[in-house]
C-alpha atoms as a PDB file:
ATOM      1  CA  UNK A   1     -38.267 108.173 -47.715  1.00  0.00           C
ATOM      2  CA  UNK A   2     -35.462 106.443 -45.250  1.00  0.00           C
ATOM      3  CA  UNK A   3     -34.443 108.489 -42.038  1.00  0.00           C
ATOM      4  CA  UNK A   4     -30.688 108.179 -41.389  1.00  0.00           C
ATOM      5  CA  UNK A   5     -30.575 104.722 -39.784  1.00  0.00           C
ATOM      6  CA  UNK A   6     -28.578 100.955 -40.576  1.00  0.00           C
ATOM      7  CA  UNK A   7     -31.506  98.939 -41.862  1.00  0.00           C
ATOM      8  CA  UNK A   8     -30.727  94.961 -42.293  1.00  0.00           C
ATOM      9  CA  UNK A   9     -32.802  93.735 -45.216  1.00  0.00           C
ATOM     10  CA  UNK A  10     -33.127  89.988 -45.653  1.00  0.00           C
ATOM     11  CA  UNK A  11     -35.141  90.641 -49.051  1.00  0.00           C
ATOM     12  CA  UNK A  12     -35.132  94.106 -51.169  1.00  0.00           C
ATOM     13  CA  UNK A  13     -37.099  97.229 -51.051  1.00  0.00           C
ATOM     14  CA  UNK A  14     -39.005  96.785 -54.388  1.00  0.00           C
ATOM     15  CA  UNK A  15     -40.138  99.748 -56.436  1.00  0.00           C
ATOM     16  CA  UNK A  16     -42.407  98.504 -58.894  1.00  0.00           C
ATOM     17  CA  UNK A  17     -44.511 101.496 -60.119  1.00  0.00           C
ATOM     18  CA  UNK A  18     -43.519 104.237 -62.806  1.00  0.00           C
ATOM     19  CA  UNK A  19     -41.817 107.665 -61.231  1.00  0.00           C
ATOM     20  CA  UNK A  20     -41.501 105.743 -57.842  1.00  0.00           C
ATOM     21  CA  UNK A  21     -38.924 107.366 -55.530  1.00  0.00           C
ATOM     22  CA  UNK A  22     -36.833 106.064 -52.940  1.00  0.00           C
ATOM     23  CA  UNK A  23     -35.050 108.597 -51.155  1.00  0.00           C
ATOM     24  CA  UNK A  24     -32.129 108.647 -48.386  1.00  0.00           C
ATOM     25  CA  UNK A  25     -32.227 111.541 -45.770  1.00  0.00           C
ATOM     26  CA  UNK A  26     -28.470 111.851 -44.088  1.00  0.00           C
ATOM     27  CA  UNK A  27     -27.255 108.574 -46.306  1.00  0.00           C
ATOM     28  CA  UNK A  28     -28.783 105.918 -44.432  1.00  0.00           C
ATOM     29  CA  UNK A  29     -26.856 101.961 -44.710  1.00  0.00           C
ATOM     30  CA  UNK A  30     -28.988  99.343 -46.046  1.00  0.00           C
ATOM     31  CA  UNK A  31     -27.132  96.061 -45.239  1.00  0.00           C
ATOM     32  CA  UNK A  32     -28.244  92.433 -46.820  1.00  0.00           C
ATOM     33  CA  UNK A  33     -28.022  89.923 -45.047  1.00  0.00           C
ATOM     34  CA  UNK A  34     -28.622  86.542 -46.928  1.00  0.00           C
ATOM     35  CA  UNK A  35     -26.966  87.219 -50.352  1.00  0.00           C
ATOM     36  CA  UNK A  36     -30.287  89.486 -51.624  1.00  0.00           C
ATOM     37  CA  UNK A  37     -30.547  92.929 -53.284  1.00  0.00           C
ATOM     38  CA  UNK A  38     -31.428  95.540 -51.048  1.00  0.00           C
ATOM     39  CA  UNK A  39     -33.112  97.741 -53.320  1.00  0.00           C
ATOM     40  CA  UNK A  40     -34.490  95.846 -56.775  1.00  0.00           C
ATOM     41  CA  UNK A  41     -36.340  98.240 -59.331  1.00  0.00           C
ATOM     42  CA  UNK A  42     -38.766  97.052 -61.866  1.00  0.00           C
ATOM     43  CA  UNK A  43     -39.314  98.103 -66.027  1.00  0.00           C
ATOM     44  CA  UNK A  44     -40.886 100.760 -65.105  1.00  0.00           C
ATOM     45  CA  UNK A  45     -40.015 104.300 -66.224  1.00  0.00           C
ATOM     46  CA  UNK A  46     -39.421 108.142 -64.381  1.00  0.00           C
ATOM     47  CA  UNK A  47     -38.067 105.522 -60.880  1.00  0.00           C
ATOM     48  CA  UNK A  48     -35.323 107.828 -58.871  1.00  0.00           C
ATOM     49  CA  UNK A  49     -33.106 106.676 -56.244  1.00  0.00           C
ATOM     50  CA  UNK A  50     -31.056 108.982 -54.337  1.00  0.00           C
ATOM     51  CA  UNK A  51     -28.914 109.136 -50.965  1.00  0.00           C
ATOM     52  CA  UNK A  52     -28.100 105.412 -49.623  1.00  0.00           C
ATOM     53  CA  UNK A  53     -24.847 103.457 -48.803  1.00  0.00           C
ATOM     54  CA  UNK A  54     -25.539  99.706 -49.614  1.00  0.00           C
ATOM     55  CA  UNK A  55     -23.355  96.920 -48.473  1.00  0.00           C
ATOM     56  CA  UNK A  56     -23.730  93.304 -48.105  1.00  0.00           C
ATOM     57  CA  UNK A  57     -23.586  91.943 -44.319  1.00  0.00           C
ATOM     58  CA  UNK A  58     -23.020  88.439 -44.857  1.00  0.00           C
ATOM     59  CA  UNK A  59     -20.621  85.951 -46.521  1.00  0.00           C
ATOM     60  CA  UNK A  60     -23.361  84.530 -48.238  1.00  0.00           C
ATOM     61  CA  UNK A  61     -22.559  84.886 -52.087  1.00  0.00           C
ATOM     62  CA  UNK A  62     -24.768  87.382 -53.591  1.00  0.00           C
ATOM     63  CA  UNK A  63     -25.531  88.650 -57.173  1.00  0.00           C
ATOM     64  CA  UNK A  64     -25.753  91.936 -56.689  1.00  0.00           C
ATOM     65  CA  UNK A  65     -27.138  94.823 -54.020  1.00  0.00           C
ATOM     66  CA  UNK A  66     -29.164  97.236 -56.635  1.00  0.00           C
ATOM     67  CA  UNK A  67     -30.467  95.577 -59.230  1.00  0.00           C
ATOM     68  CA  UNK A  68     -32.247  98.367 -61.703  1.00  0.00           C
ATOM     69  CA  UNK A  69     -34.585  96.430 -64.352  1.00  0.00           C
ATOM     70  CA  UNK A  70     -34.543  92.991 -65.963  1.00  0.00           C
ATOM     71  CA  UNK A  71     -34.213  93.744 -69.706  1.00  0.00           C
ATOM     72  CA  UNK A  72     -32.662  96.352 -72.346  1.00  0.00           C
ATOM     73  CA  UNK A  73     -36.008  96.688 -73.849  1.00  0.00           C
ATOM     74  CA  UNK A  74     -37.234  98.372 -70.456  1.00  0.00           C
ATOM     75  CA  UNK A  75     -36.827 102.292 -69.844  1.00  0.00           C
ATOM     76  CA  UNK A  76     -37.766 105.371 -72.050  1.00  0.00           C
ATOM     77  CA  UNK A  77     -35.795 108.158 -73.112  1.00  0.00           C
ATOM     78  CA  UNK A  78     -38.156 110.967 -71.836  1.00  0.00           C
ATOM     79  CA  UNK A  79     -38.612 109.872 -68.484  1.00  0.00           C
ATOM     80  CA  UNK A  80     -35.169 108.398 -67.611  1.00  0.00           C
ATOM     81  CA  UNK A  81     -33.750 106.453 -64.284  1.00  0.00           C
ATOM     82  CA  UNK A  82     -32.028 108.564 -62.142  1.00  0.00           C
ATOM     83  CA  UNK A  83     -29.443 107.198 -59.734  1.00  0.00           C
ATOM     84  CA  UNK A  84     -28.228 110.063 -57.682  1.00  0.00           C
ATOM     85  CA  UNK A  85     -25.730 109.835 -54.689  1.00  0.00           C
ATOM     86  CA  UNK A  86     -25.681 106.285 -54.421  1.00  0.00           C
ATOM     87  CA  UNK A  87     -22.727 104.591 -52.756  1.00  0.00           C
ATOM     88  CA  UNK A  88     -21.467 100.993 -52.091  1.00  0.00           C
ATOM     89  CA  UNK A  89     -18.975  99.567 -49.982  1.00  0.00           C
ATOM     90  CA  UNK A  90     -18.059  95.664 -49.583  1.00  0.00           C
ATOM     91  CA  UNK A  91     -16.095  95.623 -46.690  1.00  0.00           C
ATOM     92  CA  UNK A  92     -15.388  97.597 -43.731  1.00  0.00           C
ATOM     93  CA  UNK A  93     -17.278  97.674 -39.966  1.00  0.00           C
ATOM     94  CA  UNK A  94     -15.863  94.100 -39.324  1.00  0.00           C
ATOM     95  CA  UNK A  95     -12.449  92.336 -39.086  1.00  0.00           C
ATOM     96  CA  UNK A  96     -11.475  90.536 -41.979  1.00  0.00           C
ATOM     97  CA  UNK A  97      -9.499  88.382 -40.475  1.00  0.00           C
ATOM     98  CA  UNK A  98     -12.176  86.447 -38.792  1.00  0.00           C
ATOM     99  CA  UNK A  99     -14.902  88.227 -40.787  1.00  0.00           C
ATOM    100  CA  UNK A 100     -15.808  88.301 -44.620  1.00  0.00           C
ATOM    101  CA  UNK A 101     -18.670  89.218 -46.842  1.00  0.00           C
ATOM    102  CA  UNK A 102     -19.138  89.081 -50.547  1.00  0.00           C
ATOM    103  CA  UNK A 103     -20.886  90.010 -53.315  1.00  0.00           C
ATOM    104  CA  UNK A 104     -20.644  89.472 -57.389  1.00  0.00           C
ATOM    105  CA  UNK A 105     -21.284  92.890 -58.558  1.00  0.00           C
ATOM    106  CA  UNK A 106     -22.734  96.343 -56.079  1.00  0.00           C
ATOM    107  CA  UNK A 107     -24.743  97.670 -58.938  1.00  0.00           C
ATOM    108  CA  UNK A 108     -26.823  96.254 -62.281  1.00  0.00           C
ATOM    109  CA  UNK A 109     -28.155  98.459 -64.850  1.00  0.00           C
ATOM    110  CA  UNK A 110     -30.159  95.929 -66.794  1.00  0.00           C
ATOM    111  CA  UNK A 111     -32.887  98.614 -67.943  1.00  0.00           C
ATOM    112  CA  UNK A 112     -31.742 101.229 -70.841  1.00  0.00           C
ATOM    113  CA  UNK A 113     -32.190 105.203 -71.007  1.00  0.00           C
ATOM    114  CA  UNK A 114     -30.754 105.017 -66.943  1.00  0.00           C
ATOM    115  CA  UNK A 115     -29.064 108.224 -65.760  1.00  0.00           C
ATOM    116  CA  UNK A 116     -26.112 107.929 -63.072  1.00  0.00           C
ATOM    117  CA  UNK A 117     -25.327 110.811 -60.933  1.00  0.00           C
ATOM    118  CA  UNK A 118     -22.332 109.987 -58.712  1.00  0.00           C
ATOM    119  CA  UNK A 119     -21.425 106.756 -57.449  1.00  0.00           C
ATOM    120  CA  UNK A 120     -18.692 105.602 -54.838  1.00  0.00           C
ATOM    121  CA  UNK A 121     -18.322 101.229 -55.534  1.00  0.00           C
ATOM    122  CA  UNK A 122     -15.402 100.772 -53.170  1.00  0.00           C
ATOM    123  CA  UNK A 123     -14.551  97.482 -51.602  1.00  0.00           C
ATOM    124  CA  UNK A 124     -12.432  98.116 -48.548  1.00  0.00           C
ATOM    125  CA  UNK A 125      -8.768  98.263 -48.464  1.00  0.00           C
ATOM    126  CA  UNK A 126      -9.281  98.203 -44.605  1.00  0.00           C
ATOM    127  CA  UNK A 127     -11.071  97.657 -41.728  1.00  0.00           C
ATOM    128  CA  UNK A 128     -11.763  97.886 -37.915  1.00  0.00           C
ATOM    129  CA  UNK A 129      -8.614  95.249 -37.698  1.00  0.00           C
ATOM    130  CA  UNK A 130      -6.248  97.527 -40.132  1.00  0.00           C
ATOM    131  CA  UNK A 131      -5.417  97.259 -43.727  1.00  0.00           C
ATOM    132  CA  UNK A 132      -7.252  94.044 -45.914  1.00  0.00           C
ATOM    133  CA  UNK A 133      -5.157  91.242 -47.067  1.00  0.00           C
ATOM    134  CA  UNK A 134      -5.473  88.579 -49.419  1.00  0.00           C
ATOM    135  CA  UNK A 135      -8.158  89.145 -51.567  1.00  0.00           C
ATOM    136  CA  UNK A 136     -10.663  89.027 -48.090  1.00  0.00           C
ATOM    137  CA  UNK A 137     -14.290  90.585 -48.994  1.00  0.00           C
ATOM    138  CA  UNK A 138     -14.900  89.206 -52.332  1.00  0.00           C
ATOM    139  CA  UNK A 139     -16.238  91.379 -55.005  1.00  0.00           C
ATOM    140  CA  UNK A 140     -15.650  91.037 -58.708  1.00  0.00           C
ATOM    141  CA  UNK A 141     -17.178  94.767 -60.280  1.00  0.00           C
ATOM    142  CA  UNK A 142     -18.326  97.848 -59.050  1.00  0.00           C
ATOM    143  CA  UNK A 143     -20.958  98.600 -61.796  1.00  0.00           C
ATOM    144  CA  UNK A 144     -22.223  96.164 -64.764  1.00  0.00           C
ATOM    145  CA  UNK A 145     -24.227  97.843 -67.324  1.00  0.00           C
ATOM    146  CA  UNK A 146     -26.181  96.073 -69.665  1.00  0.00           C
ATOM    147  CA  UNK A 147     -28.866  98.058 -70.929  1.00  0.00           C
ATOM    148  CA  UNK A 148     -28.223 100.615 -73.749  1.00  0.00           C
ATOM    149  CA  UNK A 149     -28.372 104.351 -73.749  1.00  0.00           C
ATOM    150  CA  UNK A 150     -26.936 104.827 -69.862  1.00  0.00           C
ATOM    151  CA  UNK A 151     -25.291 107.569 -69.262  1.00  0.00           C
ATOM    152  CA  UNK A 152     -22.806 108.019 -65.932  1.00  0.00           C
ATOM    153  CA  UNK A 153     -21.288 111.390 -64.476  1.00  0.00           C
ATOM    154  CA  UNK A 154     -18.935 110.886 -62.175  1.00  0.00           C
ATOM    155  CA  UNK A 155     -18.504 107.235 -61.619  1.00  0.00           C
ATOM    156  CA  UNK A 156     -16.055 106.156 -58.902  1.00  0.00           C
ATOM    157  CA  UNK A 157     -15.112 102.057 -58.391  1.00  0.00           C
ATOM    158  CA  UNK A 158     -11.923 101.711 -55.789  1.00  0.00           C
ATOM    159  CA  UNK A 159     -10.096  97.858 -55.099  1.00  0.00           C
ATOM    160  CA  UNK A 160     -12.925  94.944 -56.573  1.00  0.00           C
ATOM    161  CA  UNK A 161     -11.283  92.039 -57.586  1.00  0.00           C
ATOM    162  CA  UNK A 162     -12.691  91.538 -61.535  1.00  0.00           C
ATOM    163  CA  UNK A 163     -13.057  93.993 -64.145  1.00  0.00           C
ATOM    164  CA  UNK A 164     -14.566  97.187 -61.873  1.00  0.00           C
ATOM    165  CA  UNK A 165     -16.136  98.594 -64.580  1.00  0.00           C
ATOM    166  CA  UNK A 166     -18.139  95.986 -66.866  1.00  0.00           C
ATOM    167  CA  UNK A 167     -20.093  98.229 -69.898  1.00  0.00           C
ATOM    168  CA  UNK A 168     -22.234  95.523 -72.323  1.00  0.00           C
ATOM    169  CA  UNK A 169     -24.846  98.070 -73.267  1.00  0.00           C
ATOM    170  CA  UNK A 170     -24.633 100.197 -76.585  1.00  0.00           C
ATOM    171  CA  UNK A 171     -24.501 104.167 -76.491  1.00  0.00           C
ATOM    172  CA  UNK A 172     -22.969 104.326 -72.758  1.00  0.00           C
ATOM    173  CA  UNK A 173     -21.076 107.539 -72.026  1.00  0.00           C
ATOM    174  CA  UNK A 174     -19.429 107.997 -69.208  1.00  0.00           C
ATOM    175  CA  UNK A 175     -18.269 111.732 -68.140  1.00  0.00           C
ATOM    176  CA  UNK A 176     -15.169 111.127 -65.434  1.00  0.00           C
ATOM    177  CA  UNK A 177     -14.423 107.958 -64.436  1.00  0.00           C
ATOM    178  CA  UNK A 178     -11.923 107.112 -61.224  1.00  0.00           C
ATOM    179  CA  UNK A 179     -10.940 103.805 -60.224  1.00  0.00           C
ATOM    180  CA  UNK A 180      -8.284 102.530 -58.077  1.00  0.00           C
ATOM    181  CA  UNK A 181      -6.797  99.038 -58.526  1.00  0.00           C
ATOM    182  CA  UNK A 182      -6.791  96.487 -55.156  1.00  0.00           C
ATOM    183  CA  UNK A 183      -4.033  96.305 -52.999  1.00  0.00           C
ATOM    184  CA  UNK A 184      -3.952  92.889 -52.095  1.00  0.00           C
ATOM    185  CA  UNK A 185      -3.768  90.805 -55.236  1.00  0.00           C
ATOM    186  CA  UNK A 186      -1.162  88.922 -56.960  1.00  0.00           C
ATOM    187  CA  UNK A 187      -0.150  88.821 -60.596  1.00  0.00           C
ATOM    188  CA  UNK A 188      -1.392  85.318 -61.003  1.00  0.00           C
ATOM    189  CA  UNK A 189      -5.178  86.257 -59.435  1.00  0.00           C
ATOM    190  CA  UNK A 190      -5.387  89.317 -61.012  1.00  0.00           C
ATOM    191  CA  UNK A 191      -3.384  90.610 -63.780  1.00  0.00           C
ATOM    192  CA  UNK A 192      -2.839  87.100 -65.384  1.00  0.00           C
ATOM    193  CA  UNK A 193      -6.811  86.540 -65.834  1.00  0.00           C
ATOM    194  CA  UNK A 194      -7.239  89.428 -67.807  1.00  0.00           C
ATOM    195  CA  UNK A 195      -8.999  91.615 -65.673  1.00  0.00           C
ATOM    196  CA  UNK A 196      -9.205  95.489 -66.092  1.00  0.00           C
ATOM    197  CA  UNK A 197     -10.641  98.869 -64.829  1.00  0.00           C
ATOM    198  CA  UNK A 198     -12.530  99.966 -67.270  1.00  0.00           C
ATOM    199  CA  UNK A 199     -13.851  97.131 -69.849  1.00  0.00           C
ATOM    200  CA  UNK A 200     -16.266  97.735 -72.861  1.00  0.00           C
ATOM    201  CA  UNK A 201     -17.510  94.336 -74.121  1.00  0.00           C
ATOM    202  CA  UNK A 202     -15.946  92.793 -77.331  1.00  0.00           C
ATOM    203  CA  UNK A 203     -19.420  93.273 -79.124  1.00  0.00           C
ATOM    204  CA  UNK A 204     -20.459  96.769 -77.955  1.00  0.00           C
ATOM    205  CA  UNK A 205     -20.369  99.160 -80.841  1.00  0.00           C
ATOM    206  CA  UNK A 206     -20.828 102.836 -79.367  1.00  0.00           C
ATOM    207  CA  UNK A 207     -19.668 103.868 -76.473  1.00  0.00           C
ATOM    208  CA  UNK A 208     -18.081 107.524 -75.039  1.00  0.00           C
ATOM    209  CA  UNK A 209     -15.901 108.057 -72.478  1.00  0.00           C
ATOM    210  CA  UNK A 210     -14.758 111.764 -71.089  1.00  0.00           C
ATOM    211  CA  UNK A 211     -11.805 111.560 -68.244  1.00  0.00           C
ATOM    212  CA  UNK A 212     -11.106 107.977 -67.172  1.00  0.00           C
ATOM    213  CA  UNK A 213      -8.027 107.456 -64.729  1.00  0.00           C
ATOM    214  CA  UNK A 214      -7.004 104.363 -63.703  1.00  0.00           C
ATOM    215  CA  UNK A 215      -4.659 104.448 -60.441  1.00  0.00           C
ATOM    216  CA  UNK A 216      -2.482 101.259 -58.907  1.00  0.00           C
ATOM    217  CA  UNK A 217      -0.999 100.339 -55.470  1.00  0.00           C
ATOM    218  CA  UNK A 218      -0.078  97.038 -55.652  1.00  0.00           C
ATOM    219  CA  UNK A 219       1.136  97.295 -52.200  1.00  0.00           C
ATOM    220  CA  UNK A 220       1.227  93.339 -51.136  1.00  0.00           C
ATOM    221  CA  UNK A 221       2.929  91.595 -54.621  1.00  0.00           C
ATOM    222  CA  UNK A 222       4.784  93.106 -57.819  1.00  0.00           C
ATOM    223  CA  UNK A 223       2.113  93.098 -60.391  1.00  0.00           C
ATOM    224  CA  UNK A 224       2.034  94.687 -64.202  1.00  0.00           C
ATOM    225  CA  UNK A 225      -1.464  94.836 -65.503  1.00  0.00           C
ATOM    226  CA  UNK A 226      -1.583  95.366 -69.320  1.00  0.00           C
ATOM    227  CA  UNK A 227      -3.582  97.910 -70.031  1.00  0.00           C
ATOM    228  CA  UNK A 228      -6.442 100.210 -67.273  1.00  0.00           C
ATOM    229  CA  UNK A 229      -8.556 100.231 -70.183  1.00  0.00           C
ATOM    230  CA  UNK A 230      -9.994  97.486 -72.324  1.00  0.00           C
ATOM    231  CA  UNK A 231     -12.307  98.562 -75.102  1.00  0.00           C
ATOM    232  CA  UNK A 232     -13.128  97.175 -78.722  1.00  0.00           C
ATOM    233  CA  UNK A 233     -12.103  99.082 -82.227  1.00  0.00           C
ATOM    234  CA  UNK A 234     -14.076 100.461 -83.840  1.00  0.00           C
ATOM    235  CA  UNK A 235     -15.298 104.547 -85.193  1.00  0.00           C
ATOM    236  CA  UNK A 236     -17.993 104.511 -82.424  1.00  0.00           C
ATOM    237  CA  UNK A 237     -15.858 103.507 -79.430  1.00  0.00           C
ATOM    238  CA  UNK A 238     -14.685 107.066 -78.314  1.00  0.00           C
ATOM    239  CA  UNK A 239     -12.189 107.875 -75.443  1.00  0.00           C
ATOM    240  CA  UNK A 240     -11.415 111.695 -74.536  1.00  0.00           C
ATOM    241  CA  UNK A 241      -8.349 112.019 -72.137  1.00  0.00           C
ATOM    242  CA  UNK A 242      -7.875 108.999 -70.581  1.00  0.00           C
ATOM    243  CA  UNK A 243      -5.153 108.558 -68.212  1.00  0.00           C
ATOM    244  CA  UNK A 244      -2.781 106.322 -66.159  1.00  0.00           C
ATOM    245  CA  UNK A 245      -0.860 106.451 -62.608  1.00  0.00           C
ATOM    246  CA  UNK A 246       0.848 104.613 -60.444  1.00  0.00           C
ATOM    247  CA  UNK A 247       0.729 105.867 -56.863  1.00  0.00           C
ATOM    248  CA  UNK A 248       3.076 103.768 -54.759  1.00  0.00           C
ATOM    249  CA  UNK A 249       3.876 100.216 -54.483  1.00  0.00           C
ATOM    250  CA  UNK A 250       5.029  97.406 -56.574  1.00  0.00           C
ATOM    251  CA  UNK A 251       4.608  97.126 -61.068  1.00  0.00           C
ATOM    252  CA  UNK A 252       2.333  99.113 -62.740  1.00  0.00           C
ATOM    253  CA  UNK A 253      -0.060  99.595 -66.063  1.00  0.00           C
ATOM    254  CA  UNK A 254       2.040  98.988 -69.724  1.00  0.00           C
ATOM    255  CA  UNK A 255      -1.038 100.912 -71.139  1.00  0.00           C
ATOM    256  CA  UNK A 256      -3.744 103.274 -71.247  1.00  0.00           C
ATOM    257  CA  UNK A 257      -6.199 101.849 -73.655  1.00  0.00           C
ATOM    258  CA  UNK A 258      -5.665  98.160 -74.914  1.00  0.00           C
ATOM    259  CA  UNK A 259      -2.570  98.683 -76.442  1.00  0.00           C
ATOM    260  CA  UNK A 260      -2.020 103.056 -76.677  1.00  0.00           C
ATOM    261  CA  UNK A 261      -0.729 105.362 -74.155  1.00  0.00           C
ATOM    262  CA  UNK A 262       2.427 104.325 -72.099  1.00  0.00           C
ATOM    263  CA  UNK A 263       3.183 102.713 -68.782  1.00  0.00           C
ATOM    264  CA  UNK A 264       2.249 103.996 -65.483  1.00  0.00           C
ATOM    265  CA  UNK A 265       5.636 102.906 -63.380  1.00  0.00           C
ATOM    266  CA  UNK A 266       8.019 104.268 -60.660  1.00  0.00           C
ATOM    267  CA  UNK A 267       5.424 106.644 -59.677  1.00  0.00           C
ATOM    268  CA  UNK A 268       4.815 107.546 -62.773  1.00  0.00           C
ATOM    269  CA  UNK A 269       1.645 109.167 -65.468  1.00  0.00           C
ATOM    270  CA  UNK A 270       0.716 108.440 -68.870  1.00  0.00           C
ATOM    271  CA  UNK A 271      -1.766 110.255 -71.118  1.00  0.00           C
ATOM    272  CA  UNK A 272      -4.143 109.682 -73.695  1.00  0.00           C
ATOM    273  CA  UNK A 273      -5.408 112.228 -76.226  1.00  0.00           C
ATOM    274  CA  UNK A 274      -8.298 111.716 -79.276  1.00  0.00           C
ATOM    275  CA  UNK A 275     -10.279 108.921 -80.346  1.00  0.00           C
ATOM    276  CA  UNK A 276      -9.605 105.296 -79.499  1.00  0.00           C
ATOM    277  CA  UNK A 277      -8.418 103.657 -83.216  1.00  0.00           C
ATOM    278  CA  UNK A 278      -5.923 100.907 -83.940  1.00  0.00           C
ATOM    279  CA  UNK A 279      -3.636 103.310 -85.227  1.00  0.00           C
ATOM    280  CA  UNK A 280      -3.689 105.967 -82.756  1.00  0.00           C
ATOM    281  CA  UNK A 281      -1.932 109.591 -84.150  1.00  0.00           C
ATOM    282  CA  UNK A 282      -1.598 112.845 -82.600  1.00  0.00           C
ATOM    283  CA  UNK A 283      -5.616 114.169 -81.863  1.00  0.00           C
ATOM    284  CA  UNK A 284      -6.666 116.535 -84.823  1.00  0.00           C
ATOM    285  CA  UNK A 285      -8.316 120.245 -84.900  1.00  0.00           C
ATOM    286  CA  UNK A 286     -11.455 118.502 -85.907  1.00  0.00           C
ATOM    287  CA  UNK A 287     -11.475 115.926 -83.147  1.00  0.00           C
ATOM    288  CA  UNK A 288     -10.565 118.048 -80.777  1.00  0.00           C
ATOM    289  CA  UNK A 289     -13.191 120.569 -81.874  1.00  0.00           C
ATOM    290  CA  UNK A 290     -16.187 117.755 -81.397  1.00  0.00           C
ATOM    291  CA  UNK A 291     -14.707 116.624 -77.936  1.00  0.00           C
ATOM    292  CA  UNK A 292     -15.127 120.187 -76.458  1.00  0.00           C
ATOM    293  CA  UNK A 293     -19.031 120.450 -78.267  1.00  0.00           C
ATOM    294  CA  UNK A 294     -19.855 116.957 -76.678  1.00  0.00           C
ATOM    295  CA  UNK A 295     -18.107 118.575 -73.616  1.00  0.00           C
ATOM    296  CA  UNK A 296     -20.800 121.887 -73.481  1.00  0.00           C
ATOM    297  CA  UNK A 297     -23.432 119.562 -74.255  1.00  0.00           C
ATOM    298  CA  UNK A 298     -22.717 117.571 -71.381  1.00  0.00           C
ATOM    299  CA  UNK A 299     -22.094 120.220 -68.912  1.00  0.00           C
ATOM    300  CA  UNK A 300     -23.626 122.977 -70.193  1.00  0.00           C
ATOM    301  CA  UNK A 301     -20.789 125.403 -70.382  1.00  0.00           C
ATOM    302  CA  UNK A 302     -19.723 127.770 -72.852  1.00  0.00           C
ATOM    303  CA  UNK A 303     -16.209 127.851 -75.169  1.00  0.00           C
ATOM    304  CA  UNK A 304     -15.219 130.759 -73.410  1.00  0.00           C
ATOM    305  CA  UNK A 305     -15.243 129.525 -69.935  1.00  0.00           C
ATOM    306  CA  UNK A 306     -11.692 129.245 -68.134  1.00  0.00           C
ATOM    307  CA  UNK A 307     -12.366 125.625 -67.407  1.00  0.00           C
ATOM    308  CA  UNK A 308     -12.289 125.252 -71.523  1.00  0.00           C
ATOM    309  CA  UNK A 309      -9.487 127.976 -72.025  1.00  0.00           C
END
């Protein structure tokens, strides 16, 4: 158990026994300092970690700051990881003018059968010297997820400089997803590399998604990314109500889901109903039917509820 405190690690806390818990009392900041994990969790099964704000303090490149297992093979489905109220943040109690710290990636799921309970992956858009420019405070994604059988709820990635969301594992589902794209980037850096919100890997077969919005302010340079969410084809790739918006700024999002949905521009929304297909149609009774069971399942409520009517 951590008392609320800023606690500068220069290696990680390392839970390396089954149904270990680390636990955060009034969210305290655990800060590396030389490019390490703060918090690295074995294959081991039943581990929980809950309450913390993790950042990196140096400019000293670093893989990531929680690293959770080293292989799929790890985990169990009866006794699940729990990650609950975890939040990181790449940027912020410095000027990045003079100042800048990095990281690859805030959070690695390597292990399967991982639960997420609320994240916040934001790299600042400013600082103690104002707003961020110029791609300062490098990091590439939020969350990479390469074990199978991980399951988010309510999964938040703001302004990181690659694809924020990176999903590799099979039988992900993700229940609300919001992400914000950076500020500072140009069309060549950013758009023009490919990168995207949301991306489910090329080989990944099953994968669910409830709620996904992608948001831009591309305050700094015009810049038309082509689609917030980039996912392969397939019967088992499934996307409920994914969305589009552009907030303020310069360009937009053409798409929604590779190539479906409309653009997000001049302030503007676009909306995606159904299944993701390559020949996306209007969402049938039947679809619509199984996306309000998987719905209950997922948060226990019943057909009647108002939320539902």
């Amino acid at each position: 158990m951590l008392q609320p405190g800023h606690y500068k690690l220069s290696e990680p806390i390392k839970l390396n026994k089954d149904r270990q818990v680390l636990l955060g009392i009034g969210m305290p900041t655990l800060t590396s300092t030389h490019g390490n994990a703060v918090v690295e969790v074995g294959d081991h099964v039943g581990v929980r970690v809950a309450g913390l704000l993790i950042e990196p303090g140096s400019n000293t490149p670093g893989e990531t700051l929680l690293k959770w297992g080293t292989k799929s093979k790890s985990g169990s489905e009866k006794e699940p990881g729990v990650i609950s109220d975890v939040f990181g943040r790449v940027g912020g109690p410095h000027h990045s003018s003079s100042t800048q710290v990095q990281v690859k990636r805030m959070i690695q799921i390597n292990s399967s059968h991982v639960v997420i309970d609320h994240t916040w992956l934001w790299r600042a858009d400013h600082d103690e010297g104002g707003s961020v420019y110029d791609s300062r405070n490098y990091v590439a994604t939020g969350l990479e997820v390469n074990g199978n059988n991980v399951r988010g709820y309510g999964i938040f990635v703001e302004h990181t400089l690659g694809d924020m969301l990176k999903w590799n594992g099979e039988d992900g589902e993700v229940y609300f997803y919001q992400s914000e794209l950076p500020y500072d980037v140009t069309q060549d850096n950013y758009a023009n590399k490919g990168y995207h919100s949301y991306r489910v890997a090329d080989n990944v077969k099953r994968h669910l998604s409830h709620g996904a919005g992608v948001y831009s302010y591309f305050r700094d340079h015009s810049v038309t990314m082509d689609t917030g969410i980039k996912a392969p084809s397939g019967s088992g790739i499934r996307f409920y109500n994914a969305f589009n918006r552009m907030l303020s700024g310069h360009g937009g999002i053409s798409h929604v889901l590779n190539s479906q949905g409309g653009g997000a521009f001049g302030h503007g929304m676009s909306y995606l109903c159904g299944y993701h297909s390559e020949n996306p149609t209007a969402v049938t009774i039947n679809e619509w039917q199984q996306s309000l069971e998987d719905f209950q399942i997922a948060y226990g409520v019943e057909e009647s509820d108002n939320f539902l009517q």
